[in-house]
C-alpha atoms as a PDB file:
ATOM      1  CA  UNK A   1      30.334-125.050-235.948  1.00  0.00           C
ATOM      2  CA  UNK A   2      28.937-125.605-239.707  1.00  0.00           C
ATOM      3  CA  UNK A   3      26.084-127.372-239.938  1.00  0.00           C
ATOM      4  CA  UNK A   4      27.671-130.821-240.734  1.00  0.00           C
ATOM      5  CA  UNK A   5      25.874-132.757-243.255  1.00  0.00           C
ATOM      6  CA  UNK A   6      25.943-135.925-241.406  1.00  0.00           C
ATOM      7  CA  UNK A   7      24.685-133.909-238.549  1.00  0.00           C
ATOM      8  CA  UNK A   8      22.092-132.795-240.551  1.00  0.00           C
ATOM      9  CA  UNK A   9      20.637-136.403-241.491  1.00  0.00           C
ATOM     10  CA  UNK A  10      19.624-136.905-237.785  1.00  0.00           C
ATOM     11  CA  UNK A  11      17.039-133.385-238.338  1.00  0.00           C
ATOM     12  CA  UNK A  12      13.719-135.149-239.682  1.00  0.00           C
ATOM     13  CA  UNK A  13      11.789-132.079-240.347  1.00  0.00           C
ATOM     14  CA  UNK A  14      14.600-129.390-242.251  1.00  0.00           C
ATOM     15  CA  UNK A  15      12.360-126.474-242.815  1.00  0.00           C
ATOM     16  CA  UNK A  16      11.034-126.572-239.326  1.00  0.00           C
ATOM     17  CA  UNK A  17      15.190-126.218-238.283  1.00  0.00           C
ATOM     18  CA  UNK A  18      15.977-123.782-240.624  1.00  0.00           C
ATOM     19  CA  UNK A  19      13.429-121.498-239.247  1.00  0.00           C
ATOM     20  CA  UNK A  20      15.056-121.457-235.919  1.00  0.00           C
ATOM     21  CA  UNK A  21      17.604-118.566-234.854  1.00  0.00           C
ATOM     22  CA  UNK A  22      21.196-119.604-235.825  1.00  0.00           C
ATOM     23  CA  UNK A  23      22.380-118.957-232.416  1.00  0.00           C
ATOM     24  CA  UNK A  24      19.867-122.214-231.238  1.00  0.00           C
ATOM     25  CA  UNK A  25      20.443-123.794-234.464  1.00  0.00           C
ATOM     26  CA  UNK A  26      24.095-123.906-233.368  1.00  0.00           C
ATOM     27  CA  UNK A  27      23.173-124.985-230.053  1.00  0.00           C
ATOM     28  CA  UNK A  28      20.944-127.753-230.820  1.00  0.00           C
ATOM     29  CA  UNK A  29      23.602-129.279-233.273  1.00  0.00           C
ATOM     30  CA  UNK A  30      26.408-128.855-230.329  1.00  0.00           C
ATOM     31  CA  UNK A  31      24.125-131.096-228.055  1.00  0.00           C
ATOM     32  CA  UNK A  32      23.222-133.046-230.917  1.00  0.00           C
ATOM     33  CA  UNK A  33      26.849-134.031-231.563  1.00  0.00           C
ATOM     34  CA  UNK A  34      27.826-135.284-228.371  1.00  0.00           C
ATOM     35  CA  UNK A  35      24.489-136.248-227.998  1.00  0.00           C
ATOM     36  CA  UNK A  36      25.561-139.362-231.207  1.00  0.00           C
ATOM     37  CA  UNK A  37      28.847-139.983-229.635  1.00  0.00           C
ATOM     38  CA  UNK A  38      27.501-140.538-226.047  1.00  0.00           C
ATOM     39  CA  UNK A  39      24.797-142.754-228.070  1.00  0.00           C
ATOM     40  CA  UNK A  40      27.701-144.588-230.299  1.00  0.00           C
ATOM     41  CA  UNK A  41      30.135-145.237-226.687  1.00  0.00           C
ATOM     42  CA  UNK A  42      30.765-148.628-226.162  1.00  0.00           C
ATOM     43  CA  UNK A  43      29.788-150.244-222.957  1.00  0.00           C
ATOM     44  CA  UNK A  44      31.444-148.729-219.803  1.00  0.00           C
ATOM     45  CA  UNK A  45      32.696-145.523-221.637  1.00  0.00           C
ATOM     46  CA  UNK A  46      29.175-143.480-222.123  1.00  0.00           C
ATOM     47  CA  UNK A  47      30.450-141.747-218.135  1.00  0.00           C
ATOM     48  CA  UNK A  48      33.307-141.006-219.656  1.00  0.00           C
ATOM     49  CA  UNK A  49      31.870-139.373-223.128  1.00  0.00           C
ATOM     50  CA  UNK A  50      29.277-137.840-221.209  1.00  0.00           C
ATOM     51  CA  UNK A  51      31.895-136.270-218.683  1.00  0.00           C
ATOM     52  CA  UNK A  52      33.241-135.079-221.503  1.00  0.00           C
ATOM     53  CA  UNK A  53      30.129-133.551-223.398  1.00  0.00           C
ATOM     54  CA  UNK A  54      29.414-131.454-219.979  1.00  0.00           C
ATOM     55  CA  UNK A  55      32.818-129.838-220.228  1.00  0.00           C
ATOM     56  CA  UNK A  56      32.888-129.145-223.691  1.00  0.00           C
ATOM     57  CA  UNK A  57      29.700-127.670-222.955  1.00  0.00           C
ATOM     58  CA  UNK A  58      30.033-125.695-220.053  1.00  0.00           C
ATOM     59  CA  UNK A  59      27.489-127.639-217.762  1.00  0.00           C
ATOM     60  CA  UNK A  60      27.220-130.813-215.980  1.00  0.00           C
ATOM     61  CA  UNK A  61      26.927-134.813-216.208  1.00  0.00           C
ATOM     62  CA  UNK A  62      23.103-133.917-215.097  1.00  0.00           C
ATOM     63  CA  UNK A  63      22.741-131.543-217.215  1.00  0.00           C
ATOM     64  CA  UNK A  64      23.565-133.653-220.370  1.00  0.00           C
ATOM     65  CA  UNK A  65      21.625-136.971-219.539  1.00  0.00           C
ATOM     66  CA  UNK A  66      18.831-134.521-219.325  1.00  0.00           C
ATOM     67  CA  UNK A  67      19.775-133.432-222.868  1.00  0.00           C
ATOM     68  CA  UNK A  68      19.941-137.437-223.819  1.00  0.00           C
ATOM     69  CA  UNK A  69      16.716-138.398-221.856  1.00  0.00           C
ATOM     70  CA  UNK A  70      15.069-135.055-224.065  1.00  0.00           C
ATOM     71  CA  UNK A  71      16.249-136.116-227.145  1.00  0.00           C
ATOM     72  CA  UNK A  72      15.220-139.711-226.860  1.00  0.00           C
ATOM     73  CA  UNK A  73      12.008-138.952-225.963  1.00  0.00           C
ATOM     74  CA  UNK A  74      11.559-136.152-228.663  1.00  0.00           C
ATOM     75  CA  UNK A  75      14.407-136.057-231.184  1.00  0.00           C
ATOM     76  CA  UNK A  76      16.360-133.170-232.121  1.00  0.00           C
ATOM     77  CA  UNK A  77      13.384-130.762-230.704  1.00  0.00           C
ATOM     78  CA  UNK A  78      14.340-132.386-226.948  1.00  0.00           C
ATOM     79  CA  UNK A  79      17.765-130.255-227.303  1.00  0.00           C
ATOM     80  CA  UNK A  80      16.470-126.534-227.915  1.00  0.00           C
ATOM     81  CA  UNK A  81      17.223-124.990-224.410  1.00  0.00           C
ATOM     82  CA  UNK A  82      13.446-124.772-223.261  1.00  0.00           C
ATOM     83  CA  UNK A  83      14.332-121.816-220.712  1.00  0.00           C
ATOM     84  CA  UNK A  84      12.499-119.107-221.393  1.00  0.00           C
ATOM     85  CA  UNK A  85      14.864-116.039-220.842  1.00  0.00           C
ATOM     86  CA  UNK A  86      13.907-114.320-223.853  1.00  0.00           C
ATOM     87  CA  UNK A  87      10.743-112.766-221.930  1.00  0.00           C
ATOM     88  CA  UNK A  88      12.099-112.467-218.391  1.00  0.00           C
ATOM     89  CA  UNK A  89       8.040-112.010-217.542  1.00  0.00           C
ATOM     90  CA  UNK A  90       8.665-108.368-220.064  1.00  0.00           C
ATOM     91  CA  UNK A  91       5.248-107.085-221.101  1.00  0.00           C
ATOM     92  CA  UNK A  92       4.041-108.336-224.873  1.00  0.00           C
ATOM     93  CA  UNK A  93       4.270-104.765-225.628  1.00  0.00           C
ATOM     94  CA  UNK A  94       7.496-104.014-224.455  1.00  0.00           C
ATOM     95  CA  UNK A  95       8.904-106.699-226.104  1.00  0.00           C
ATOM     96  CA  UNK A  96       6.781-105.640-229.546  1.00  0.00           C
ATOM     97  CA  UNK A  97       8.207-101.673-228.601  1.00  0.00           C
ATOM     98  CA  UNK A  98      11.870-102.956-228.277  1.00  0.00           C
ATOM     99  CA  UNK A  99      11.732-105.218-231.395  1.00  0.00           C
ATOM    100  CA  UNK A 100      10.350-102.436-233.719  1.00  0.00           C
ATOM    101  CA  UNK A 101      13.162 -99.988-232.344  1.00  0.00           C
ATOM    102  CA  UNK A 102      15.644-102.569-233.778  1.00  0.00           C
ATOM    103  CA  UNK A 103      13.572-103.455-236.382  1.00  0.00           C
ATOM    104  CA  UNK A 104      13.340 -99.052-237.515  1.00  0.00           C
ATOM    105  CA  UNK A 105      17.363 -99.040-236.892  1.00  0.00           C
ATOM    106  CA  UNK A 106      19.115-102.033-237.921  1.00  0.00           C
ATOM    107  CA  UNK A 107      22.463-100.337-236.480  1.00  0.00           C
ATOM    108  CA  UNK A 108      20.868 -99.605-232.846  1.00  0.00           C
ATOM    109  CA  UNK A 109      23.066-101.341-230.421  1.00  0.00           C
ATOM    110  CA  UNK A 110      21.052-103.411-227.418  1.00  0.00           C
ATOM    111  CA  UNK A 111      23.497-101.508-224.719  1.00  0.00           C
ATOM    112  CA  UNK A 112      22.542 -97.916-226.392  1.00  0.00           C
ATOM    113  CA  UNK A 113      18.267 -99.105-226.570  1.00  0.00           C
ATOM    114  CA  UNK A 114      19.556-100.196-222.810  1.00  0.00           C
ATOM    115  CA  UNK A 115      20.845 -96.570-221.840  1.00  0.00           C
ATOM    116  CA  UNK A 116      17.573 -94.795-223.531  1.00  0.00           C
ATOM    117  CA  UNK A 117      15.172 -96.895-222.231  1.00  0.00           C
ATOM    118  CA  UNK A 118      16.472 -96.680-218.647  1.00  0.00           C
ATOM    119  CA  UNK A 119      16.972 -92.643-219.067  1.00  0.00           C
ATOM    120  CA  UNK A 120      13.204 -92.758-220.121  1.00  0.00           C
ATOM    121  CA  UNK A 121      12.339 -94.982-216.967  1.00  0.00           C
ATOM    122  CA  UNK A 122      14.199 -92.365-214.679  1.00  0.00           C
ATOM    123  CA  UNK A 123      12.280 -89.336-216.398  1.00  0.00           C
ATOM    124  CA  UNK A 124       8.867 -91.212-216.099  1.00  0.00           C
ATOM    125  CA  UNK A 125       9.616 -92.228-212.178  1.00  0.00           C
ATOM    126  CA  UNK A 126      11.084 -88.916-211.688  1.00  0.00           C
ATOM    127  CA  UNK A 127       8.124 -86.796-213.111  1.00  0.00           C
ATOM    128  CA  UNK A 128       5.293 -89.388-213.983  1.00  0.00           C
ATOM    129  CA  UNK A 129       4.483 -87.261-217.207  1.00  0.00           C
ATOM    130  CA  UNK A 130       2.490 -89.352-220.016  1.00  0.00           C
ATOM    131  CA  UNK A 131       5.242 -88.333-222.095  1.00  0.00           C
ATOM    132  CA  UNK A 132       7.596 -90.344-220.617  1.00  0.00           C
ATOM    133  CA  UNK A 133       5.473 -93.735-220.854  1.00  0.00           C
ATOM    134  CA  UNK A 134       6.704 -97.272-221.543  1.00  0.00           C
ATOM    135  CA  UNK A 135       4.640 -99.263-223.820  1.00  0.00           C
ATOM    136  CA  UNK A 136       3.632-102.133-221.915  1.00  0.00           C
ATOM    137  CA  UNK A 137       3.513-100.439-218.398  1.00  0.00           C
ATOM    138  CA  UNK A 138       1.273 -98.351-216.887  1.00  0.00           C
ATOM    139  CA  UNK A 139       3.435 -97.400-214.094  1.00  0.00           C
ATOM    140  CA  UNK A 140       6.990 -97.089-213.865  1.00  0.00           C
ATOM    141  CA  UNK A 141       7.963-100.328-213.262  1.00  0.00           C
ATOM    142  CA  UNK A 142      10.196-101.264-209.706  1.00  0.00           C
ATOM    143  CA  UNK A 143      13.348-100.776-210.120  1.00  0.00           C
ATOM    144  CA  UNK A 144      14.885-104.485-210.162  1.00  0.00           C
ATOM    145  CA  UNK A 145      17.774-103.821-208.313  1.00  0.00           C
ATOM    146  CA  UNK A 146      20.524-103.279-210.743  1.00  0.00           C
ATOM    147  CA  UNK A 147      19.448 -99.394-211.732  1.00  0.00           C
ATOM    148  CA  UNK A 148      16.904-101.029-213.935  1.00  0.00           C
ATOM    149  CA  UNK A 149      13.743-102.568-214.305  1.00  0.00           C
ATOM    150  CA  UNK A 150      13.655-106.470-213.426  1.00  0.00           C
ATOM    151  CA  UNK A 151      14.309-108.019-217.268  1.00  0.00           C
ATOM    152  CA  UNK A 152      15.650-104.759-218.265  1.00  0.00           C
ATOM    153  CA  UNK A 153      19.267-106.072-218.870  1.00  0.00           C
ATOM    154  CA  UNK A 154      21.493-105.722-222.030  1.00  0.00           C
ATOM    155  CA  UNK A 155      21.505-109.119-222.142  1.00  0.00           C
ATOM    156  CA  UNK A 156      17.334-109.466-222.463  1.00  0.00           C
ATOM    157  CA  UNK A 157      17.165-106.752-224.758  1.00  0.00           C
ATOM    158  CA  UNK A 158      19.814-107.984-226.883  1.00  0.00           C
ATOM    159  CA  UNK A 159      17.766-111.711-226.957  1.00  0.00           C
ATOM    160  CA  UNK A 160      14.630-109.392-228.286  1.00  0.00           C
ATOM    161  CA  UNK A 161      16.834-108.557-231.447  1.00  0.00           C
ATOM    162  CA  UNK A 162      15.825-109.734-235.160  1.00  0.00           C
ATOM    163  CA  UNK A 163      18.072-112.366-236.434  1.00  0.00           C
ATOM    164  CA  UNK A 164      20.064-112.225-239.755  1.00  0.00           C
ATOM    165  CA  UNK A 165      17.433-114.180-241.194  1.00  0.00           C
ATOM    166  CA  UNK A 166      14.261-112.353-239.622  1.00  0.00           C
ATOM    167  CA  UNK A 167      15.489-109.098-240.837  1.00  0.00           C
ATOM    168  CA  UNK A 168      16.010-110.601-244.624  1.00  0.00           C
ATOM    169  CA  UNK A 169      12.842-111.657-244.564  1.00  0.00           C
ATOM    170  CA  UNK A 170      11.757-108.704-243.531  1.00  0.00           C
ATOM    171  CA  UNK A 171      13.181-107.082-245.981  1.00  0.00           C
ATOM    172  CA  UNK A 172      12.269-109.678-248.925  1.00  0.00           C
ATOM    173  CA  UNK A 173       8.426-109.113-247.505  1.00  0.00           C
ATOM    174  CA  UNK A 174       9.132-105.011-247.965  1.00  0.00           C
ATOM    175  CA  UNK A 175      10.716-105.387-251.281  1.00  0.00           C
ATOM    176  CA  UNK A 176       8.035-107.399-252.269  1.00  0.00           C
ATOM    177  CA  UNK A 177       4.589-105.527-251.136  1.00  0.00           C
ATOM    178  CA  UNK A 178       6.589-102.621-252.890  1.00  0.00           C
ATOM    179  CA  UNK A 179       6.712-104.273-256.095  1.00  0.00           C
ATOM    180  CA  UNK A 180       2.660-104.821-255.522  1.00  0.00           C
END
């Protein structure tokens, strides 16, 4: 979906959009567009566009008056998914440790980081050497059940990677302290 201009008019604060990920700017303008046309059905057809919404959407009727309650109560804001799945309860540290490994390799795959990590784990539970140490854990943590620590999946690490526009500015901020 491009960010449709007439879309767009119904975002009151621009920069504070633009700074989101373009995976929940995307997801915020879905909702937001059936979001306008279950607010602009006439009488006795808002089920109906709503029914509709939820399957375009992948989710149900509940799901998107909750959306519509959210976004008349707060705007635009109301429809960023507020789960927080990003940290699965993942140490600060962790997170920070996985983050700079992308951040060091821009071409490190999450299911690769995935496969070292839990080799690392297994060495560290296996021989409890320093060496083998997790930042953000000062024991091997439980395994979770799937061969891996509880957060641990591709899927988690994969949310903990920079986005286009993080690593440009990262790089902008580089280039420019260099030029300093």
């Amino acid at each position: 979906m491009s960010e449709d201009p007439a879309l767009l008019k119904s975002i009151d604060n621009p920069e504070a959009f633009a700074e989101l990920s373009s995976k929940v700017r995307f997801s915020v303008l879905l909702r937001l567009s059936f979001i306008l046309e279950i607010e602009g059905a006439g009488k006795g057809k808002k089920g109906a566009t709503v029914a509709k919404a939820a399957k375009a959407m992948h989710t149900s009727g509940s799901a998107v008056n909750r959306y519509l309650a959210r976004y008349r109560a707060t705007g635009w804001r109301g429809l960023i998914d507020g789960r927080k799945r990003e940290d699965s309860g993942l140490p600060p540290a962790f997170r920070r440790h996985v983050e700079s490994v992308f951040l060091a390799d821009h071409s490190t795959k999450p299911a690769s980081l995935h496969k070292a990590l839990c080799k690392r784990w297994q060495k560290w539970r296996e021989t409890g050497a320093k060496k083998w140490r997790i930042p953000g854990y000062d024991v091997p943590p439980s395994d979770g059940g799937s061969g891996h620590p509880k957060g641990w999946s591709v899927d988690n690490l994969a949310r903990l990677m920079p986005t286009l526009v993080e690593l440009r500015r990262l790089k902008e901020k580089t280039a420019k302290e260099q030029t300093l």
